[in-house]
C-alpha atoms as a PDB file:
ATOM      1  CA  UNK A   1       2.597   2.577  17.942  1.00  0.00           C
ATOM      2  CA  UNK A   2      -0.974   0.953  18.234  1.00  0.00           C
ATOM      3  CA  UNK A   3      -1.356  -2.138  19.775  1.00  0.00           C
ATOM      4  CA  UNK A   4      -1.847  -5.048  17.241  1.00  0.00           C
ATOM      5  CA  UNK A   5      -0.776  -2.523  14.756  1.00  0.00           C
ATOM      6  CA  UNK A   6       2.506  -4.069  14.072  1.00  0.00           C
ATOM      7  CA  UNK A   7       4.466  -7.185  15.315  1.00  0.00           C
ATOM      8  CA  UNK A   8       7.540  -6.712  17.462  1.00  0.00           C
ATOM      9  CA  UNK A   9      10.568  -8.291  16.680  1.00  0.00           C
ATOM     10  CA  UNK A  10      12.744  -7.049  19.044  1.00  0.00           C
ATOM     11  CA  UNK A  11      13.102  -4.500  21.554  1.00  0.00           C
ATOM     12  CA  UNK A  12      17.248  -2.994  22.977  1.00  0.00           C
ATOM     13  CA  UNK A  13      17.506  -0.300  25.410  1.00  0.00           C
ATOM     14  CA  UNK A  14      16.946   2.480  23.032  1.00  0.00           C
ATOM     15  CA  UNK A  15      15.502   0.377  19.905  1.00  0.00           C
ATOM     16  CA  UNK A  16      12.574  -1.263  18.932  1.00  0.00           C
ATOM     17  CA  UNK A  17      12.361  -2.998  16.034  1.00  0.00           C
ATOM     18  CA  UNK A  18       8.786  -4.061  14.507  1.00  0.00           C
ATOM     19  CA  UNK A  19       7.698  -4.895  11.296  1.00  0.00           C
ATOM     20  CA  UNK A  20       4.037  -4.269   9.910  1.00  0.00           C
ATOM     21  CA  UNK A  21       0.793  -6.803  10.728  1.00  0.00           C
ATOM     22  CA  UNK A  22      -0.802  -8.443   7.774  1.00  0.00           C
ATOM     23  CA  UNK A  23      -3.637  -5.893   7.527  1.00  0.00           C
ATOM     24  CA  UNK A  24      -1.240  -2.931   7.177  1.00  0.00           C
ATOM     25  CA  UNK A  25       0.834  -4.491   5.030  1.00  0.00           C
ATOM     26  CA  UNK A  26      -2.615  -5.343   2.281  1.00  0.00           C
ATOM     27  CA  UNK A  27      -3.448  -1.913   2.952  1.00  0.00           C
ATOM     28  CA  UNK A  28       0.028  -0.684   2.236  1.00  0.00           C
ATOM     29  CA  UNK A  29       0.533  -3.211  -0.766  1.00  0.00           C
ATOM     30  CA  UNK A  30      -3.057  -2.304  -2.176  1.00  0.00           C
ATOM     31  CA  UNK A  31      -2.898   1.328  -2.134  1.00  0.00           C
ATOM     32  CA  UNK A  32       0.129   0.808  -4.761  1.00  0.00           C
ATOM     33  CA  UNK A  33      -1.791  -1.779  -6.560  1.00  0.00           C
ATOM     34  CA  UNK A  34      -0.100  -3.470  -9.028  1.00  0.00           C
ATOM     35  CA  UNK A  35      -0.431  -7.384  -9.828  1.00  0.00           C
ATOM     36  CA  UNK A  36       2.381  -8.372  -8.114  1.00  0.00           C
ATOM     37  CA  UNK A  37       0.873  -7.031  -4.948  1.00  0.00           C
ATOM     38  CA  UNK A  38      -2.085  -8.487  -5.486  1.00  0.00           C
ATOM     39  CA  UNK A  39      -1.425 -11.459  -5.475  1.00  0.00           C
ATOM     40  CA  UNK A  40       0.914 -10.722  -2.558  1.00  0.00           C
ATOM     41  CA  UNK A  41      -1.824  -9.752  -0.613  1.00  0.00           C
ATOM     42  CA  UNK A  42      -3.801 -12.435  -1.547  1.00  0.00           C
ATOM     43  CA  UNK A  43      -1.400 -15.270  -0.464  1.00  0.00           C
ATOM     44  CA  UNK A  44      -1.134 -13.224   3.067  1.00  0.00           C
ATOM     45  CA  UNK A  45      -4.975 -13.108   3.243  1.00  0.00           C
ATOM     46  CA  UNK A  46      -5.130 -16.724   3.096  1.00  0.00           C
ATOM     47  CA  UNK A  47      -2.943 -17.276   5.767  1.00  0.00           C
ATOM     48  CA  UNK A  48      -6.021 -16.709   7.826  1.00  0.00           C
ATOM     49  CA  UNK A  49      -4.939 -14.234  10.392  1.00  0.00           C
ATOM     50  CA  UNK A  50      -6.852 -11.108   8.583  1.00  0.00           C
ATOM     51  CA  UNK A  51     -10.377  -9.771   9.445  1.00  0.00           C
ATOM     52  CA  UNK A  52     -12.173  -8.820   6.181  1.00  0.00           C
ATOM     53  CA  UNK A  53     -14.220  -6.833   8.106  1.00  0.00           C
ATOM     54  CA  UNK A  54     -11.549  -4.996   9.640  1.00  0.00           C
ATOM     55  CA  UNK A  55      -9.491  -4.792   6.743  1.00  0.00           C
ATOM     56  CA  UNK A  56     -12.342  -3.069   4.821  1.00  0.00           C
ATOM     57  CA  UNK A  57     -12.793  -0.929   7.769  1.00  0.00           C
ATOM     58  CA  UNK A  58      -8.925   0.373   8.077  1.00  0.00           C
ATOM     59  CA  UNK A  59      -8.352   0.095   4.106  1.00  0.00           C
ATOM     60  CA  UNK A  60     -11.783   2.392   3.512  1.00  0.00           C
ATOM     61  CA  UNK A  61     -10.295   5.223   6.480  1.00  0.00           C
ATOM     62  CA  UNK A  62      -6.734   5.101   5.348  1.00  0.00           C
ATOM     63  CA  UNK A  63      -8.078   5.687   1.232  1.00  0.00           C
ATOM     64  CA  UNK A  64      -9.774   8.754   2.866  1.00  0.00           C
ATOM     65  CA  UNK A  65      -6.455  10.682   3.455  1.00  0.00           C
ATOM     66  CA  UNK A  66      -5.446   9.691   0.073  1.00  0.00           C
ATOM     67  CA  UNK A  67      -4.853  12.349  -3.135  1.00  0.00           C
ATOM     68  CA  UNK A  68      -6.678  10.039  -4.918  1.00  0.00           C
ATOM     69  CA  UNK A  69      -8.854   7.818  -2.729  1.00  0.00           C
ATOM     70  CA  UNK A  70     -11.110   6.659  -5.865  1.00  0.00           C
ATOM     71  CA  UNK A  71      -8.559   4.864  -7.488  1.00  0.00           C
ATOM     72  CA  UNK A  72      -7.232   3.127  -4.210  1.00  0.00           C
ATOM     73  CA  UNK A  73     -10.451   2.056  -3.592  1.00  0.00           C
ATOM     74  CA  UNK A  74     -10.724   0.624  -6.996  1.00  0.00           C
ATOM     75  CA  UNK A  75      -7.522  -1.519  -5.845  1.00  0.00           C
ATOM     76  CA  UNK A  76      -9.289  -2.720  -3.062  1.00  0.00           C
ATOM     77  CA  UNK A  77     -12.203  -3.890  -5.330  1.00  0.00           C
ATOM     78  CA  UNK A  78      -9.265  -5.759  -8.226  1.00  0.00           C
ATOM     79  CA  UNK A  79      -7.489  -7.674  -4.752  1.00  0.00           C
ATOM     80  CA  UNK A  80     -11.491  -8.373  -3.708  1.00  0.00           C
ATOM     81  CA  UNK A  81     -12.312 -10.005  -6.767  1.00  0.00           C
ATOM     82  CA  UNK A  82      -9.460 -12.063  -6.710  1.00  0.00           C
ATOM     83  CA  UNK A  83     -10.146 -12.810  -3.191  1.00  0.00           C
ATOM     84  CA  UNK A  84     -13.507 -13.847  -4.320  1.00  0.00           C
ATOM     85  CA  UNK A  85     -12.009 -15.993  -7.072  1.00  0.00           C
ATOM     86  CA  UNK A  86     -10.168 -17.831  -4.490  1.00  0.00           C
ATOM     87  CA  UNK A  87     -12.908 -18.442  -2.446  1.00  0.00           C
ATOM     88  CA  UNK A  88     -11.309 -16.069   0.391  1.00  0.00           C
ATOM     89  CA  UNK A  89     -14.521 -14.439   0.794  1.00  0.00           C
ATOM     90  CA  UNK A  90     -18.054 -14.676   1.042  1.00  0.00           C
ATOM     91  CA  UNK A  91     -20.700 -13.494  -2.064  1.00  0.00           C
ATOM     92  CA  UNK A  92     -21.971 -11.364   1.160  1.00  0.00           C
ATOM     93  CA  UNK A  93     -18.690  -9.686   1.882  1.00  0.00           C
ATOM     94  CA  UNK A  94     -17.759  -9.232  -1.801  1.00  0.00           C
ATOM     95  CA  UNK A  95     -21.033  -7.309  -2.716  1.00  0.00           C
ATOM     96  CA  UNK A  96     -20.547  -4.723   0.602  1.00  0.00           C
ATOM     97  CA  UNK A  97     -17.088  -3.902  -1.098  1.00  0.00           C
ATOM     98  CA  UNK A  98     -18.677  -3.648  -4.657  1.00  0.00           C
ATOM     99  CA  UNK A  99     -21.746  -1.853  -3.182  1.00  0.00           C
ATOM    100  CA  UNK A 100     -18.801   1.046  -1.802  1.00  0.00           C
ATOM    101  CA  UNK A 101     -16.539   1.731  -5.151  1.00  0.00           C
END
């Protein structure tokens, strides 16, 4: 696995056991989309320990192997609004993700 790309839980001779970071779980989350995850994603966003930039970044490459990247980039514009709502994210940062749907 990529480093910082999941956190390790624990490791035995011949098993390692790690769970997903908080980016790759949005990502995950958002490319299914519903409002459950949503607002999932937004409660782990606001834990603080996400990059918007970076998320953006990963989300927008990971939609590209997608059969249907348009609409799971339309997700990722629904959980940016309500990230905007709840003041999450800057005006800036929420018209660079409206500027790319």
């Amino acid at each position: 696995m990529k480093e910082n790309n999941h956190i390790l839980i624990n490791r035995w001779s011949h098993i390692y056991l790690g769970a997903l970071n908080l980016t790759d779980l949005i990502i995950t989350k958002m490319f299914r989309g519903t409002p459950a995850d949503r607002e999932d994603c937004i409660a782990a966003f606001a834990q603080r320990q996400v990059d918007a930039e970076k998320l953006l970044d990963r989300y927008s490459e990971a939609a590209r192997y997608d059969l249907n990247p348009e609409k799971v980039l339309q997700n990722f514009g629904y959980l940016s609004e309500g990230l905007h709502e709840a003041q999450l994210i800057n005006d800036k940062f929420y018209q660079k993700v409206r500027s790319r749907l």
